[in-house]
N, C-alpha and C. Protein backbone atom coordinates (compact mmCIF):
# COMPACT_ATOMS: atom_id res chain seq x y z
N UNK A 1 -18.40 60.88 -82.98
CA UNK A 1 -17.34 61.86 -82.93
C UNK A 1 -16.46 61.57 -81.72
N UNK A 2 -15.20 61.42 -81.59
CA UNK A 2 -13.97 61.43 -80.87
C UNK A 2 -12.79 62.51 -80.72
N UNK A 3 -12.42 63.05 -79.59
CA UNK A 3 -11.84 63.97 -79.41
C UNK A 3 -10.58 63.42 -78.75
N UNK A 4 -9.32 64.16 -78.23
CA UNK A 4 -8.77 62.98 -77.36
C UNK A 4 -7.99 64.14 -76.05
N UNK A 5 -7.70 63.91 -75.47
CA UNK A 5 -7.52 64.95 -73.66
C UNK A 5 -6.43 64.53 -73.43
N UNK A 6 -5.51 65.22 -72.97
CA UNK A 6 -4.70 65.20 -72.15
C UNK A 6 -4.75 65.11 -70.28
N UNK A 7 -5.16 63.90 -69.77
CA UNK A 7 -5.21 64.07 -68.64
C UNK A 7 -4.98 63.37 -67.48
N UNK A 8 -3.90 63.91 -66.85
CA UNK A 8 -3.01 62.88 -65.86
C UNK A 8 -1.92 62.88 -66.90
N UNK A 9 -1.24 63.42 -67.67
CA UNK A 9 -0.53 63.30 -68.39
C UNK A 9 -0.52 61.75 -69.56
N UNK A 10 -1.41 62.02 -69.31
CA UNK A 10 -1.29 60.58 -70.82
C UNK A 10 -3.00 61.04 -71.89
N UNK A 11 -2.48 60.87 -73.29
CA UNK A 11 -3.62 60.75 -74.14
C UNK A 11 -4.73 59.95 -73.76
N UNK A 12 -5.83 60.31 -73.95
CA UNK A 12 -7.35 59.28 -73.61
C UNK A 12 -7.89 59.73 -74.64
N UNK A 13 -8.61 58.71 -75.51
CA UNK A 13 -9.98 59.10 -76.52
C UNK A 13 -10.79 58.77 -75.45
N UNK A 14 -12.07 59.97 -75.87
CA UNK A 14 -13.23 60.50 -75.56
C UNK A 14 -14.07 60.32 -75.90
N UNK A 15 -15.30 59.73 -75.80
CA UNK A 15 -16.00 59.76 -76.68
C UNK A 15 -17.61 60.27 -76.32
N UNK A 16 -18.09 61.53 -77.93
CA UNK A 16 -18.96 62.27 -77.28
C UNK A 16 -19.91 61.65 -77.71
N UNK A 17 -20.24 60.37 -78.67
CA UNK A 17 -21.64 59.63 -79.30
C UNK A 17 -21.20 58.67 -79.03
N UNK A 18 -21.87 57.91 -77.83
CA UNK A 18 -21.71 56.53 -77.48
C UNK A 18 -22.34 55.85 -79.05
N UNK A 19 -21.94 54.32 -79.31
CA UNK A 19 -22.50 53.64 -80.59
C UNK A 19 -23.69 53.19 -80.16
N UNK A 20 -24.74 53.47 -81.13
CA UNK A 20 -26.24 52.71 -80.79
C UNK A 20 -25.95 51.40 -80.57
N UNK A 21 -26.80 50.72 -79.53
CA UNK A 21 -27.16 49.72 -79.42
C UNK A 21 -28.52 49.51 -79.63
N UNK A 22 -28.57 47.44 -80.12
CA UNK A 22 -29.42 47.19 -80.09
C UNK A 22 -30.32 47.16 -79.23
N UNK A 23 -31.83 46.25 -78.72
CA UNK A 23 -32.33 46.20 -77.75
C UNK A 23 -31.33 44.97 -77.18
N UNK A 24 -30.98 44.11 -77.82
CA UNK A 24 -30.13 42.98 -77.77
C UNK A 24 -28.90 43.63 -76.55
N UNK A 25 -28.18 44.08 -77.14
CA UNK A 25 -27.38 44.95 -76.60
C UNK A 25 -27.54 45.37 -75.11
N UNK A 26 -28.18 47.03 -75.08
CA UNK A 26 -28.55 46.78 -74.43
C UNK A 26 -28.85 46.34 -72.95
N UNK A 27 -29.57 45.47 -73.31
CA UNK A 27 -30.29 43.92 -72.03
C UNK A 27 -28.32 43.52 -71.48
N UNK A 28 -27.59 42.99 -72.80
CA UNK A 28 -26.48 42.73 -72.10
C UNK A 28 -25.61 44.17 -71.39
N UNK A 29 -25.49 44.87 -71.99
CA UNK A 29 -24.67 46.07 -71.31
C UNK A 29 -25.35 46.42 -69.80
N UNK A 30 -26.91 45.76 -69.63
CA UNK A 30 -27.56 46.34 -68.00
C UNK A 30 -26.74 45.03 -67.90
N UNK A 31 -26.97 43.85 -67.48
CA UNK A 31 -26.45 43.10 -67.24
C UNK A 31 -24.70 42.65 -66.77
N UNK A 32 -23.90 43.37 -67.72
CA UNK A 32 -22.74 43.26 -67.61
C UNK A 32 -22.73 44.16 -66.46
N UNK A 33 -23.21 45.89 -66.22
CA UNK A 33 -23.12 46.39 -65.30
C UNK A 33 -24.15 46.12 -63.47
N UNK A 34 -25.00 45.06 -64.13
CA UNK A 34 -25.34 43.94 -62.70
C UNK A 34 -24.14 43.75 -62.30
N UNK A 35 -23.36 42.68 -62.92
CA UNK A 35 -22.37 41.89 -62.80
C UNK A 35 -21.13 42.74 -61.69
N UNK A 36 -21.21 43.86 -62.43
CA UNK A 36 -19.86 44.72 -61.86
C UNK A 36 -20.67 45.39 -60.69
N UNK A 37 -21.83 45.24 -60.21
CA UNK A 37 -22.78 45.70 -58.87
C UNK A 37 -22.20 45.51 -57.57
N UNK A 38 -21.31 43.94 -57.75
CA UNK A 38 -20.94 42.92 -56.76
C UNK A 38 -20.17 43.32 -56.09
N UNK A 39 -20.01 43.99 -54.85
CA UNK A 39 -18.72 44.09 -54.37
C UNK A 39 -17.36 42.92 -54.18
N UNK A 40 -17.89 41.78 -54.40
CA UNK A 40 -16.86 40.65 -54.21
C UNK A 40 -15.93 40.82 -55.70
N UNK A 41 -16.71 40.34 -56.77
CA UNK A 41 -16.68 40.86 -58.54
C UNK A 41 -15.83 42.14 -58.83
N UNK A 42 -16.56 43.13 -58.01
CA UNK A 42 -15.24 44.30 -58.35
C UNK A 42 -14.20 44.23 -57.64
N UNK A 43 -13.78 43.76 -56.49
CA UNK A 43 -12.57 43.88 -55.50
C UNK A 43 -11.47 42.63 -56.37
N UNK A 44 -12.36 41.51 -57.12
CA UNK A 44 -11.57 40.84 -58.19
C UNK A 44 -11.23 41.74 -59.14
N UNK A 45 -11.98 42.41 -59.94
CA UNK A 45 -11.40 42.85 -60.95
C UNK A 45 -10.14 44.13 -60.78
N UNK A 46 -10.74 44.89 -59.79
CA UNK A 46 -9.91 45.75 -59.19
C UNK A 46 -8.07 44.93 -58.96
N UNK A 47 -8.38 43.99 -58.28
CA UNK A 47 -7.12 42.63 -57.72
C UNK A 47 -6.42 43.04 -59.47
N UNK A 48 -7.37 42.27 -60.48
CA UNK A 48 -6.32 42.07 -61.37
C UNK A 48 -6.06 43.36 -62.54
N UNK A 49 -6.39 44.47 -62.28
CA UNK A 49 -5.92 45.70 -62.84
C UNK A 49 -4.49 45.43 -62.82
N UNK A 50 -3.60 45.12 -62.05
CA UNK A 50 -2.42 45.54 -62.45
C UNK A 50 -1.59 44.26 -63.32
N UNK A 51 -2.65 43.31 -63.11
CA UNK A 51 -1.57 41.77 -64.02
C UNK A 51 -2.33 40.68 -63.73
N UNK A 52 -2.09 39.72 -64.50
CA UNK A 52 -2.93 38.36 -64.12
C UNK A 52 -2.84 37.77 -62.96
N UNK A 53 -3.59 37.20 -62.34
CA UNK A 53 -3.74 36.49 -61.35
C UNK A 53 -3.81 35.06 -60.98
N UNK A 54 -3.49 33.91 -60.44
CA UNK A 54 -4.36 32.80 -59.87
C UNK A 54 -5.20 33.09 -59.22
N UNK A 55 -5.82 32.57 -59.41
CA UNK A 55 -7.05 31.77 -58.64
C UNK A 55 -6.59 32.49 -57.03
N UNK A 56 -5.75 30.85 -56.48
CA UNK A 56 -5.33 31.45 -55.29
C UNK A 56 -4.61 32.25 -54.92
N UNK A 57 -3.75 33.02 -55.27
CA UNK A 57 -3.15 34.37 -54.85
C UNK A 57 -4.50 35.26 -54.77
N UNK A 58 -5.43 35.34 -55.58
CA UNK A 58 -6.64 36.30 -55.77
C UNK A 58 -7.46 36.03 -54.21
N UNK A 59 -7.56 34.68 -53.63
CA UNK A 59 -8.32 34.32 -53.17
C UNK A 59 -7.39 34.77 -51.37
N UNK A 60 -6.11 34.65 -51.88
CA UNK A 60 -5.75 34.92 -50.37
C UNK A 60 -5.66 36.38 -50.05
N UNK A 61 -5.05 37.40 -51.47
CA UNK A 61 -4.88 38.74 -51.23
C UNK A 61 -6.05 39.17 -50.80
N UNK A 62 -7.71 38.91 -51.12
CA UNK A 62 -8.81 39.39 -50.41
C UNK A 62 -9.33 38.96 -49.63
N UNK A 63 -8.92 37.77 -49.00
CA UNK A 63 -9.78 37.31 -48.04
C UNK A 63 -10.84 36.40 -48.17
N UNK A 64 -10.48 35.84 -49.81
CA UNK A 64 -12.19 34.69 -49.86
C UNK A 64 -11.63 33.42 -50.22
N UNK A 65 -12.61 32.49 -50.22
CA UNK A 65 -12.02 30.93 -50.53
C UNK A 65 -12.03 30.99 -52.16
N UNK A 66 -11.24 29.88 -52.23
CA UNK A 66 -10.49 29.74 -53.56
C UNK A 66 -12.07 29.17 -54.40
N UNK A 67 -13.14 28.58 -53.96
CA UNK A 67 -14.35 28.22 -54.89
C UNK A 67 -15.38 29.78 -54.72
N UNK A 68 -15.12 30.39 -53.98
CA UNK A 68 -16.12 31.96 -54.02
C UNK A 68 -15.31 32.52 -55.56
N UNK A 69 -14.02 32.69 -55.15
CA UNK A 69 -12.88 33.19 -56.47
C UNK A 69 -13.39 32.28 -57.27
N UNK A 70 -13.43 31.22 -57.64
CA UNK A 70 -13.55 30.19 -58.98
C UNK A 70 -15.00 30.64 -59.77
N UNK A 71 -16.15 30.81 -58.89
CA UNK A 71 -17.41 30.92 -59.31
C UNK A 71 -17.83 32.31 -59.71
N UNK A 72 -17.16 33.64 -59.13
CA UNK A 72 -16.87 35.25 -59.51
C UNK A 72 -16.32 34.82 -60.70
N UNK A 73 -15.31 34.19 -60.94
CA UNK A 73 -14.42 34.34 -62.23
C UNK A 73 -14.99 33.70 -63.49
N UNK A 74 -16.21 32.63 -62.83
CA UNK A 74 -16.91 32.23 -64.13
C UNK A 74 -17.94 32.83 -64.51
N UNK A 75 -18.64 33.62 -64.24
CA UNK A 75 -19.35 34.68 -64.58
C UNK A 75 -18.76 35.92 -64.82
N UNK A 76 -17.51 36.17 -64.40
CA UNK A 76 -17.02 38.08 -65.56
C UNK A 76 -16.68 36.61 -66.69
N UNK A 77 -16.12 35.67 -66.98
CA UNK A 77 -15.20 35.62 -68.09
C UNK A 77 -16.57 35.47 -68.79
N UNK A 78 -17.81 35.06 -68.13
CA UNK A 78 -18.78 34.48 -69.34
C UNK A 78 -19.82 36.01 -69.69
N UNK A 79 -19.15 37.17 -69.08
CA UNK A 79 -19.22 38.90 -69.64
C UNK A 79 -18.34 39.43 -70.05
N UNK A 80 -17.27 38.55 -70.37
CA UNK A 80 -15.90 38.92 -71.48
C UNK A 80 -15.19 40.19 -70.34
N UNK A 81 -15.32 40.09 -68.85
CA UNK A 81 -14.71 40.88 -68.13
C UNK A 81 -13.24 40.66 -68.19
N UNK A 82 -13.41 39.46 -67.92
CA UNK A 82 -11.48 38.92 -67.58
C UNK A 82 -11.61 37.40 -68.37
N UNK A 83 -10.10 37.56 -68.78
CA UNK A 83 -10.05 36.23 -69.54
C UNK A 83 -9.12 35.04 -68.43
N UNK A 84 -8.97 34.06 -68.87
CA UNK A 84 -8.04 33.17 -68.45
C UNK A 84 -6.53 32.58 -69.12
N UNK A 85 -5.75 32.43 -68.49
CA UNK A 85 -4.47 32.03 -69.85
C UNK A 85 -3.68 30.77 -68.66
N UNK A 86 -4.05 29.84 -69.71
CA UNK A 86 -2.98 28.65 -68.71
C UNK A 86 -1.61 28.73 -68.90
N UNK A 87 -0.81 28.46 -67.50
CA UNK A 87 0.26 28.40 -67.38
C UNK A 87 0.69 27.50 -66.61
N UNK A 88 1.16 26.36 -67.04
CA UNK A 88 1.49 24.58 -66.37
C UNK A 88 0.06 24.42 -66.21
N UNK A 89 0.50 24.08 -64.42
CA UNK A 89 -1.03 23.54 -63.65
C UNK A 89 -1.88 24.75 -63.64
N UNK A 90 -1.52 25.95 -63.42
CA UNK A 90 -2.56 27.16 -63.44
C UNK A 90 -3.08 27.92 -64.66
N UNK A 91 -4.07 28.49 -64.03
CA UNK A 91 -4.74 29.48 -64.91
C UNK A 91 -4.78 30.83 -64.65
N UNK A 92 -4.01 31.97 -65.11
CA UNK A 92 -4.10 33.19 -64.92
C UNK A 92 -4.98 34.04 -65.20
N UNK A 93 -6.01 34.45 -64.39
CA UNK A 93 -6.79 35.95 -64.99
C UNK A 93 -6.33 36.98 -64.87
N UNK A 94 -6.37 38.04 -66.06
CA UNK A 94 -6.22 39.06 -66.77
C UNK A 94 -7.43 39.75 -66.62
N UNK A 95 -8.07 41.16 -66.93
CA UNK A 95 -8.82 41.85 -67.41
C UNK A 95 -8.97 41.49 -69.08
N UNK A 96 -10.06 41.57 -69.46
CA UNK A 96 -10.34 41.24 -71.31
C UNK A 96 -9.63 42.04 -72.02
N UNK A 97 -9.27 43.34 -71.49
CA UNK A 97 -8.87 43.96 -72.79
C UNK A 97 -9.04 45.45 -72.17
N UNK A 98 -8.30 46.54 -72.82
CA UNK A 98 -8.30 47.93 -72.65
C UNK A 98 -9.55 48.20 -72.17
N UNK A 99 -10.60 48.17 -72.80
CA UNK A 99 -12.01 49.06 -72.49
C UNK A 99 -12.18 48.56 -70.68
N UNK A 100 -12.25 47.24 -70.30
CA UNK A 100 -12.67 47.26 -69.13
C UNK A 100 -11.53 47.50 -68.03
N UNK A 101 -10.33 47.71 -68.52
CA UNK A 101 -9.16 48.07 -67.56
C UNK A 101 -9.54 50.09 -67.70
N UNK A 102 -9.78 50.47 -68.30
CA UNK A 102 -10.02 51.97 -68.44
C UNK A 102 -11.31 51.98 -67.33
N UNK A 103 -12.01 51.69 -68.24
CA UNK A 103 -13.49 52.03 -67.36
C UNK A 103 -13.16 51.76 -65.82
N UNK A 104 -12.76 50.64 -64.99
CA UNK A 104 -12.34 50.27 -63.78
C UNK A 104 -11.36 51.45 -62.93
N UNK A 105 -10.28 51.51 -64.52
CA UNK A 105 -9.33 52.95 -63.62
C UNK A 105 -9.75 54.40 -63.24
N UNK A 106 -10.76 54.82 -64.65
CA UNK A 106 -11.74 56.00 -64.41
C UNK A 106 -12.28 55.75 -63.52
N UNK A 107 -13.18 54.87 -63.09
CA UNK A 107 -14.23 54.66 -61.99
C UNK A 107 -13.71 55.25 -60.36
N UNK A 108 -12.61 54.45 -60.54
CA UNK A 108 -11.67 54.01 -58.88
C UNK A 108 -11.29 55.91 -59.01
N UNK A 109 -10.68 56.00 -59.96
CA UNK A 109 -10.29 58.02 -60.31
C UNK A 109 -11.69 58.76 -59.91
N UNK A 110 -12.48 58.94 -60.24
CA UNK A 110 -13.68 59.25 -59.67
C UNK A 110 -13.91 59.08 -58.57
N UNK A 111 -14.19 57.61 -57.85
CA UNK A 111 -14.55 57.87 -56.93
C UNK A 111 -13.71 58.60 -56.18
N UNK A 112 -11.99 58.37 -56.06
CA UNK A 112 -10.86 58.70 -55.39
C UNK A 112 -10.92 60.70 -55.60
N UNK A 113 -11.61 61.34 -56.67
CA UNK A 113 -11.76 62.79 -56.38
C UNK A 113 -12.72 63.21 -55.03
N UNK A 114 -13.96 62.45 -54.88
CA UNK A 114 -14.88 62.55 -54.18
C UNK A 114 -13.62 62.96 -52.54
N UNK A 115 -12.80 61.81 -52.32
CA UNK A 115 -11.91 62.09 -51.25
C UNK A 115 -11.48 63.06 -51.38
N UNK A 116 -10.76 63.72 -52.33
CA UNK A 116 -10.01 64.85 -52.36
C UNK A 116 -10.28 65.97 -52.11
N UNK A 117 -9.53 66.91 -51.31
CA UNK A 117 -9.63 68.21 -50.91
C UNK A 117 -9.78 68.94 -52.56
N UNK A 118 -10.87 69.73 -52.74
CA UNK A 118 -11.10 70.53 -53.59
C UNK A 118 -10.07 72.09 -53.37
């Protein structure tokens, strides 16, 4: 069942029955959320919430070397976190797709109430 909210002024589906997973499943969904454990891993994915990235722009806006960035980025893409798209000599990462750009923006929204004056 799906409902959908008005909040922050834009539509969101809701959803009140997550879909069963397998045990298969699962094993990967703990896993994918290992993955996102990382503080290095999320401050990337966070980086490319707003648009694709290089490599090195990623690597200078936070502060890490361009092979720490190379080796983060091959493990989300091989958890379908963020994809890659060549352009000439480079390769741009993106986020995969709606679900993990939501989940990332809720998250950062959450934590960012905790700050807020009630």
């Amino acid at each position: 069942m799906q409902f959908f909210s008005r909040r922050d002024g834009r539509a969101r589906r809701i959803m009140t029955q997550p879909p069963e997973l397998s045990q298969q499943e699962t094993v990967i969904l703990a896993e994918t959320f290992r993955l996102l454990g990382d503080p290095t891993r999320l401050r990337i994915l966070l980086h490319c919430l707003s648009g694709a990235r290089a490599v090195g722009e990623i690597a200078g806006a936070l502060d890490l070397s361009q092979s720490l960035v190379s080796h983060h980025l091959r493990l989300l893409r091989g958890a379908r976190l963020v994809r890659g798209e060549r352009r000439a000599q480079q390769v741009f990462y993106m986020l995969a797709d709606d679900h993990v750009s939501t989940m990332l923006a809720d998250m950062a929204s959450h934590i960012a109430e905790e700050r807020s004056p009630s």
